[in-house]
N, C-alpha and C. Protein backbone atom coordinates (compact mmCIF):
# COMPACT_ATOMS: atom_id res chain seq x y z
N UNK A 1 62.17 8.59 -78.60
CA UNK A 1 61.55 9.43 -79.60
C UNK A 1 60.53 8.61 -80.40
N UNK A 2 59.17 9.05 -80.19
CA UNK A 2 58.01 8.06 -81.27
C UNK A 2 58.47 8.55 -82.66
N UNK A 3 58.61 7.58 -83.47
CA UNK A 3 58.41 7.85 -85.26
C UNK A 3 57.16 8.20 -85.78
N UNK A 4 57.07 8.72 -86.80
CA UNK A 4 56.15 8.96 -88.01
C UNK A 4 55.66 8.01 -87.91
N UNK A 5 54.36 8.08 -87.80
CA UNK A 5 53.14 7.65 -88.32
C UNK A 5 52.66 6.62 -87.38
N UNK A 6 53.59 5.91 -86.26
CA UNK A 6 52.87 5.51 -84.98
C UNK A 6 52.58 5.62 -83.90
N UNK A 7 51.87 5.40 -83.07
CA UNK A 7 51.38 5.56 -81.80
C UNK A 7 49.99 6.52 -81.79
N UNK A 8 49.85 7.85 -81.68
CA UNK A 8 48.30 8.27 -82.04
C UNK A 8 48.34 8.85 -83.00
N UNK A 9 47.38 8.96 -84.19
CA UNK A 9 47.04 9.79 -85.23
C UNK A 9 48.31 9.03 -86.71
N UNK A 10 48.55 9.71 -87.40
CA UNK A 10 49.07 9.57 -87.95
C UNK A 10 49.10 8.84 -89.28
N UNK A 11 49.90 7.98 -89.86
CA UNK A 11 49.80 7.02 -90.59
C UNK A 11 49.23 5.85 -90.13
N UNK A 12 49.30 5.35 -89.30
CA UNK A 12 48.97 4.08 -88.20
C UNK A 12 47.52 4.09 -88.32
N UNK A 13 46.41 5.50 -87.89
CA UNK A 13 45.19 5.29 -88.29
C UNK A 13 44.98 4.78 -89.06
N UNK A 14 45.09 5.19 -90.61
CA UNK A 14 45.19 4.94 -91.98
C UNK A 14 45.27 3.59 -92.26
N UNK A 15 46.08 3.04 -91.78
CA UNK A 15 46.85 1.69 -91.82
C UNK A 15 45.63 0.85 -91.15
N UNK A 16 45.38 1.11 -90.48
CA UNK A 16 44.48 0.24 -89.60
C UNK A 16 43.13 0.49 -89.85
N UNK A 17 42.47 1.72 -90.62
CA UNK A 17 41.43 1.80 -91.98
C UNK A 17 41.17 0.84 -92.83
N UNK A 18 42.32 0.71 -93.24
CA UNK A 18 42.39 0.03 -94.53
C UNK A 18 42.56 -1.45 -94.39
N UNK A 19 42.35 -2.05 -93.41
CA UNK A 19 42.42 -3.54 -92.87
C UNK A 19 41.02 -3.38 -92.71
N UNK A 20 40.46 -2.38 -91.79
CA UNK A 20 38.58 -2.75 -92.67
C UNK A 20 38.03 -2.38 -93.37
N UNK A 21 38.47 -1.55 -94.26
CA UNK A 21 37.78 -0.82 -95.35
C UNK A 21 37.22 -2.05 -96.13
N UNK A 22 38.24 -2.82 -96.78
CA UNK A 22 37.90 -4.56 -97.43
C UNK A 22 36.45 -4.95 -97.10
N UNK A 23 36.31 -5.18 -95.67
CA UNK A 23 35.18 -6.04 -95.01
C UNK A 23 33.68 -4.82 -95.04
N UNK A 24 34.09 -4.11 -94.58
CA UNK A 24 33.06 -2.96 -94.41
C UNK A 24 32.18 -2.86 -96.22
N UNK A 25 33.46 -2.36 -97.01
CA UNK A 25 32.66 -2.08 -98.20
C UNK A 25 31.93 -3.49 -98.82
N UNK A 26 32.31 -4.69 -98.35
CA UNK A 26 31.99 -5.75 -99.16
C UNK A 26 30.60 -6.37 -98.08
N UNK A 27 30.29 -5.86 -96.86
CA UNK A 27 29.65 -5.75 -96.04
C UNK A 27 27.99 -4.90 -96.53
N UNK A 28 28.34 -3.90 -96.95
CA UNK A 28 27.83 -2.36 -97.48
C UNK A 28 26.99 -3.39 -98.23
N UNK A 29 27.75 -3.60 -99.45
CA UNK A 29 27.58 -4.32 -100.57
C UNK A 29 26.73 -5.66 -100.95
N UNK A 30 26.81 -6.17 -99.48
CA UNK A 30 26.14 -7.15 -99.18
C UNK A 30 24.45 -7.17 -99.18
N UNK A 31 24.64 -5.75 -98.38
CA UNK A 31 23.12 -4.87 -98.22
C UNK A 31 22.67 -4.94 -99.50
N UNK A 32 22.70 -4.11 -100.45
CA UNK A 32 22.37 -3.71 -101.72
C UNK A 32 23.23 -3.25 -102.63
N UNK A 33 23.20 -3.24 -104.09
CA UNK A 33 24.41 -2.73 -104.82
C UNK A 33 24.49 -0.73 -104.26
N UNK A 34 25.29 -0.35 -104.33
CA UNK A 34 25.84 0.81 -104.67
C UNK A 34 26.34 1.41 -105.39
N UNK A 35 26.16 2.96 -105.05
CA UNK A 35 27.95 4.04 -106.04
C UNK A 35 28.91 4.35 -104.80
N UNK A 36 30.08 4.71 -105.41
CA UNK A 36 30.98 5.40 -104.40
C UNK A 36 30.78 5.76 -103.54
N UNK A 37 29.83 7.43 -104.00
CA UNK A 37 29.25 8.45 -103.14
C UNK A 37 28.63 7.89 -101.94
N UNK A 38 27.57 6.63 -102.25
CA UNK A 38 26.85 6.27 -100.97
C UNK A 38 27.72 5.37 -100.26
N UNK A 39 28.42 4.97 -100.43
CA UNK A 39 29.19 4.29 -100.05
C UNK A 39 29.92 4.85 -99.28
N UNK A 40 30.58 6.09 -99.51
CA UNK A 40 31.83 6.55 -98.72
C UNK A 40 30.69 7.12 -97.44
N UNK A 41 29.42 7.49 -97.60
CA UNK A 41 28.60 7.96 -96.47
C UNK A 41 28.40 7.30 -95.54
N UNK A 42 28.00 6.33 -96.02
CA UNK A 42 27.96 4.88 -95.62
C UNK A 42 29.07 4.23 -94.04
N UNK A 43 30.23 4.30 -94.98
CA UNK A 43 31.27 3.89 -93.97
C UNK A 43 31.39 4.75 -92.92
N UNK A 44 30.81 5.89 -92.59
CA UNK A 44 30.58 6.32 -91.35
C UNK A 44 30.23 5.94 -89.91
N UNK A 45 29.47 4.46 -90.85
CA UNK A 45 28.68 3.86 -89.30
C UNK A 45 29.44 3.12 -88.76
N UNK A 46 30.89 3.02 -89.48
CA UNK A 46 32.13 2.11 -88.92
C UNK A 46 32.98 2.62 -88.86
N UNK A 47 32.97 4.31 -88.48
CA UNK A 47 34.12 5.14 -88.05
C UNK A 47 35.30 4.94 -89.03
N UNK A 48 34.85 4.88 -90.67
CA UNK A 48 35.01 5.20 -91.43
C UNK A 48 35.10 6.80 -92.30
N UNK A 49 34.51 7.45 -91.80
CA UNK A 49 34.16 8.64 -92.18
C UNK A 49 34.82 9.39 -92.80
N UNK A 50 36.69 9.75 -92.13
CA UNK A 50 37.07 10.26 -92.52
C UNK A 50 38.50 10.40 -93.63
N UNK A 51 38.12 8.90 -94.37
CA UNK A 51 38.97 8.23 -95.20
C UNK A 51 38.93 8.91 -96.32
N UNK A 52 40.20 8.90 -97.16
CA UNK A 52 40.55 9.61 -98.54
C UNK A 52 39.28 9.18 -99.30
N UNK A 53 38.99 9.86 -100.38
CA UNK A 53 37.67 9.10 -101.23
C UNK A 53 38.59 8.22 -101.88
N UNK A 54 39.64 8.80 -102.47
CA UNK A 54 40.65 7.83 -103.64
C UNK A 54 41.35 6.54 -102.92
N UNK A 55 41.15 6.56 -101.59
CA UNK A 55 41.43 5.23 -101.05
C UNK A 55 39.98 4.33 -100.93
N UNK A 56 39.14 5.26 -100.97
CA UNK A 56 37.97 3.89 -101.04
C UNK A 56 37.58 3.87 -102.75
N UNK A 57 37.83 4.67 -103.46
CA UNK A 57 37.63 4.33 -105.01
C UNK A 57 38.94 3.06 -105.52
N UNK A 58 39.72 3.20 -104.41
CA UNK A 58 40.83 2.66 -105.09
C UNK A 58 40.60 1.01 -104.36
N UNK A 59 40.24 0.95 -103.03
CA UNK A 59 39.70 0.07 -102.69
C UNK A 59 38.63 -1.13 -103.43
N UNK A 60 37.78 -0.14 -104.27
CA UNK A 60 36.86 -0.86 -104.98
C UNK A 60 37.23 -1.48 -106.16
N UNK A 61 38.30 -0.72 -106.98
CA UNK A 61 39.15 -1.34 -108.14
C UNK A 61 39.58 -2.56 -107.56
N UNK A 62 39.94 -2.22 -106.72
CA UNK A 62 40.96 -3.76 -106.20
C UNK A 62 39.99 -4.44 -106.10
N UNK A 63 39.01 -4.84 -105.50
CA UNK A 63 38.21 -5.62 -105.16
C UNK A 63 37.51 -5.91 -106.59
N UNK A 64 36.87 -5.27 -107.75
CA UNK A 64 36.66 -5.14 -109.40
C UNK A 64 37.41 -6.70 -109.67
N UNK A 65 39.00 -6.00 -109.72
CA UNK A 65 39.71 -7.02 -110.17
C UNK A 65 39.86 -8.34 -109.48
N UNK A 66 39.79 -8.35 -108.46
CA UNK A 66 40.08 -9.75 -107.91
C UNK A 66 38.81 -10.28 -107.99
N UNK A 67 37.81 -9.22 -108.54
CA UNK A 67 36.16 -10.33 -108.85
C UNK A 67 35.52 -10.85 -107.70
N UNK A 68 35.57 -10.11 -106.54
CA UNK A 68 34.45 -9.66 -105.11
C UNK A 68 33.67 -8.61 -105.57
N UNK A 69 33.94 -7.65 -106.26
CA UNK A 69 32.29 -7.07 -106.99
C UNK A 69 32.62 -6.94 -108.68
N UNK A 70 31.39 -6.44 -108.86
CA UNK A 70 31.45 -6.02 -110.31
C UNK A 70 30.93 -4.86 -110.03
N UNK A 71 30.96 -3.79 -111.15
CA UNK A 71 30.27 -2.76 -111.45
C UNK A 71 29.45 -2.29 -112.84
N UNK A 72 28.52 -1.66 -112.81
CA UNK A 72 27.97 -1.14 -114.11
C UNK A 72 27.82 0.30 -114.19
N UNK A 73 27.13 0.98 -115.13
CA UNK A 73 27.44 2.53 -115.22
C UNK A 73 25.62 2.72 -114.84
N UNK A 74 25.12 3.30 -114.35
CA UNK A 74 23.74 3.95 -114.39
C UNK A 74 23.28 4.76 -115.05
N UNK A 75 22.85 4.60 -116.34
CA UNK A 75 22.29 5.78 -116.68
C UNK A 75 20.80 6.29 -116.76
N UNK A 76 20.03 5.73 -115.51
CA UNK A 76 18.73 5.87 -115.73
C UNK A 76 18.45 7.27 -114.76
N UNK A 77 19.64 7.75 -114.11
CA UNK A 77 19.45 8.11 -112.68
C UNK A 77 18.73 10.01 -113.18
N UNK A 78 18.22 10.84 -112.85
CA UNK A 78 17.58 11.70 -113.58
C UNK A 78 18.24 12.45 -113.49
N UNK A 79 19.32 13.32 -112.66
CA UNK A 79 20.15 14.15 -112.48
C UNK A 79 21.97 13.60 -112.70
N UNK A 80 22.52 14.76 -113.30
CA UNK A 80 24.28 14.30 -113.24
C UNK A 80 24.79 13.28 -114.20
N UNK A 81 25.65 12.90 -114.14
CA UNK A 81 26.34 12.18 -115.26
C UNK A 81 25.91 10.90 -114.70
N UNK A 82 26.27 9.57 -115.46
CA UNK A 82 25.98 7.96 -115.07
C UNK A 82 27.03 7.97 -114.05
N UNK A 83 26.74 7.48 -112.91
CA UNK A 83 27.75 7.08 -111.85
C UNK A 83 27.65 5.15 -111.70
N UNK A 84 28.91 4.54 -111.04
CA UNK A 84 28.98 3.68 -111.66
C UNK A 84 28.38 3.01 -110.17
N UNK A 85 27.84 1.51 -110.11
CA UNK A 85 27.22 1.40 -109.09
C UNK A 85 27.92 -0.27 -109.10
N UNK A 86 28.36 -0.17 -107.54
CA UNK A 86 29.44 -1.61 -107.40
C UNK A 86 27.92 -2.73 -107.28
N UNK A 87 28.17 -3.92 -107.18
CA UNK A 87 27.59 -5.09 -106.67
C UNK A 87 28.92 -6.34 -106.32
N UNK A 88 28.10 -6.94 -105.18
CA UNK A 88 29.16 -8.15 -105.07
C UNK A 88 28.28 -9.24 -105.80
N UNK A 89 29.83 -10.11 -105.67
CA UNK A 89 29.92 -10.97 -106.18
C UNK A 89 29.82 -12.70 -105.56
N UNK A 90 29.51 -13.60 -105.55
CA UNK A 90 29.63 -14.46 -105.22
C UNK A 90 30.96 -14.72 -104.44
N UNK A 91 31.65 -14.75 -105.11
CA UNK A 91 32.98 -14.81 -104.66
C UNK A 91 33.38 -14.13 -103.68
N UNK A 92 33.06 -12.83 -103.72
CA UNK A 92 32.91 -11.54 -102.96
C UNK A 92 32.55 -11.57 -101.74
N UNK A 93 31.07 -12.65 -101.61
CA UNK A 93 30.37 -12.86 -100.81
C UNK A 93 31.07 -14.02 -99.55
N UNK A 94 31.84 -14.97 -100.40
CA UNK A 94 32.75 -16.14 -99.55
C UNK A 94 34.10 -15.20 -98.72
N UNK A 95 34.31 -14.08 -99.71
CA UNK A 95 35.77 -13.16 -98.72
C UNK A 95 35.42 -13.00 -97.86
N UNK A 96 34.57 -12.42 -97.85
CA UNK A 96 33.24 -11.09 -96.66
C UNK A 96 33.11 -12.54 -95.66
N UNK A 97 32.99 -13.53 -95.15
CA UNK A 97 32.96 -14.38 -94.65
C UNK A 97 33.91 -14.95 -93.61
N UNK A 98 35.12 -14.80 -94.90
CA UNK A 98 36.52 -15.13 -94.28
C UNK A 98 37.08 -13.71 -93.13
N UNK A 99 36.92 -12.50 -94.35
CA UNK A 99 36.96 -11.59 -93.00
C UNK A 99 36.58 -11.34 -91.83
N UNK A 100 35.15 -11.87 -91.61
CA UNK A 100 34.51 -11.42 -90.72
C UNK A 100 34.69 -12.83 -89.30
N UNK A 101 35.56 -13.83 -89.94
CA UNK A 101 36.04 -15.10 -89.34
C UNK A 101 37.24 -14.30 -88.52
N UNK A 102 37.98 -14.12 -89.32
CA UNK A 102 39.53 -13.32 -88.86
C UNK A 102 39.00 -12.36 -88.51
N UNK A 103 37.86 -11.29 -88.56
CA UNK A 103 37.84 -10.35 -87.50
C UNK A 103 37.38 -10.92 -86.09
N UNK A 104 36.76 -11.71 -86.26
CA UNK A 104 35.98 -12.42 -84.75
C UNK A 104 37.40 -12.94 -83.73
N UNK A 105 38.28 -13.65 -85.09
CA UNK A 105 39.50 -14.04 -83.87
C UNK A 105 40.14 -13.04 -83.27
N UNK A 106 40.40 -11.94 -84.07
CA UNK A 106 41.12 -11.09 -83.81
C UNK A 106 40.40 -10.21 -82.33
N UNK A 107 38.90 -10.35 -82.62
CA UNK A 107 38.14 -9.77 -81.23
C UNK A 107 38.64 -10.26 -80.08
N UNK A 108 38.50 -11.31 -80.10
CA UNK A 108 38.99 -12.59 -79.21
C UNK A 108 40.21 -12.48 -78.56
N UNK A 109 41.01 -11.98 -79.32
CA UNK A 109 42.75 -11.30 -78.89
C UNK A 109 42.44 -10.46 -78.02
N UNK A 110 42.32 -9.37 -78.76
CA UNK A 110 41.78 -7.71 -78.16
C UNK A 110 41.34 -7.99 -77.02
N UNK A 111 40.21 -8.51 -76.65
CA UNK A 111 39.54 -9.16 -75.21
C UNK A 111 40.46 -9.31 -74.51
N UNK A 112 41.48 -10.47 -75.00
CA UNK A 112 42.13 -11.30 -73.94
C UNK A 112 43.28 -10.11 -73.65
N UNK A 113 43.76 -9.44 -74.49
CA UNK A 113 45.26 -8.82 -73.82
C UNK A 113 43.93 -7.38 -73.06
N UNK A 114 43.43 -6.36 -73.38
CA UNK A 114 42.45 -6.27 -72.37
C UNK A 114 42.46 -6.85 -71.02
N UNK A 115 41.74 -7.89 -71.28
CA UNK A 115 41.37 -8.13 -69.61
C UNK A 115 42.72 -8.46 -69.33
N UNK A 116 43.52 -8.35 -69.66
CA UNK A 116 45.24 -9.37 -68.75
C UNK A 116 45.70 -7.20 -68.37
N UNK A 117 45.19 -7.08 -68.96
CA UNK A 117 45.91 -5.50 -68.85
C UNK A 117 45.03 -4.89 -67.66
N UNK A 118 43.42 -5.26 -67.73
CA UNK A 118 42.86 -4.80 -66.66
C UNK A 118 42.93 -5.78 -65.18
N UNK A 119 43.17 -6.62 -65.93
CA UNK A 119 43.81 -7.67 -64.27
C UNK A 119 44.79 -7.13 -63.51
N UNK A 120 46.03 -6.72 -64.69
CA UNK A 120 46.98 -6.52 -63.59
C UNK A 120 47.50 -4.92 -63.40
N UNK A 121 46.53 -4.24 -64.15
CA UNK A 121 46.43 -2.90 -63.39
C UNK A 121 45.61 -2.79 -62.17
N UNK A 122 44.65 -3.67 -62.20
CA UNK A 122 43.98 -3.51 -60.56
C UNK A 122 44.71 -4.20 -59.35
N UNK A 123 45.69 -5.11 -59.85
CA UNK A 123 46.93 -6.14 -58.87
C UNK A 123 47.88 -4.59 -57.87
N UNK A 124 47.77 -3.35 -59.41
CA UNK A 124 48.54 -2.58 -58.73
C UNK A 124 50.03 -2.49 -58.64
N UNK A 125 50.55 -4.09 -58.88
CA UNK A 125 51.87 -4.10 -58.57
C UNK A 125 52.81 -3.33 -60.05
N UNK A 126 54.15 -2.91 -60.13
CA UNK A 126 55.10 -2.91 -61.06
C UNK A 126 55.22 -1.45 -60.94
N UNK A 127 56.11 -0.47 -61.94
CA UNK A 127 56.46 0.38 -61.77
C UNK A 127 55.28 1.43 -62.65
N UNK A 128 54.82 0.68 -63.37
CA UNK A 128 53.97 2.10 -64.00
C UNK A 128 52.11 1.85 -63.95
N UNK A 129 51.67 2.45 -62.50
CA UNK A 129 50.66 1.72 -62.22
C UNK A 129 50.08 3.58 -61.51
């Protein structure tokens, strides 16, 4: 019997969102400062798209506090209330680094169990082939 929330869909997506949401938004960020709004549009181009907003607002607090961005309020913008617009941070800038180190190894994995999986499905041999 599969459990809640692993194997397809589920919680497990989510879970595995939110291991790049970190790199992606501080990525984004890297580009130019932002707000939320463009931001959450944004993460689309990393199959991001269809994430809670309050997990990427909540994402950005976290990141606020640990001082990988800052934010300010806009109020020059001509329409709507001041929305608040993130920037990174120096610091911010050395994470985004480290992640993108540990994502490269982690590529490197993925590859290798991959090809060991496409090796020995073309071998043919074992019971579920």
């Amino acid at each position: 019997m599969r459990r809640r929330g692993r194997g397809r869909g589920g919680r497990g997506r989510a879970r595995r969102a939110v291991r790049i949401l970190e790199p992606a938004l501080l990525l984004l960020l890297h580009y130019r400062p932002a707000h939320g709004y463009s931001l959450l549009e944004q993460l689309k181009e990393f199959g991001l798209g269809d994430l809670d907003p309050s997990m990427v607002y909540r994402a950005l607090r976290d990141m606020e506090e640990k001082g990988w961005v800052i934010s300010t309020w806009d109020e020059k913008q001509a329409q709507g209330p001041p929305r608040r617009v993130y920037r990174l941070t120096a610091l911010g800038d050395e994470v985004l680094g480290g992640h993108t180190q540990g994502l490269q190894q982690a590529r490197g994995m993925i590859d290798r169990l991959l090809d060991a999986y496409s090796h020995h499905m073309e071998e043919g041999e074992g019971e579920y082939h």
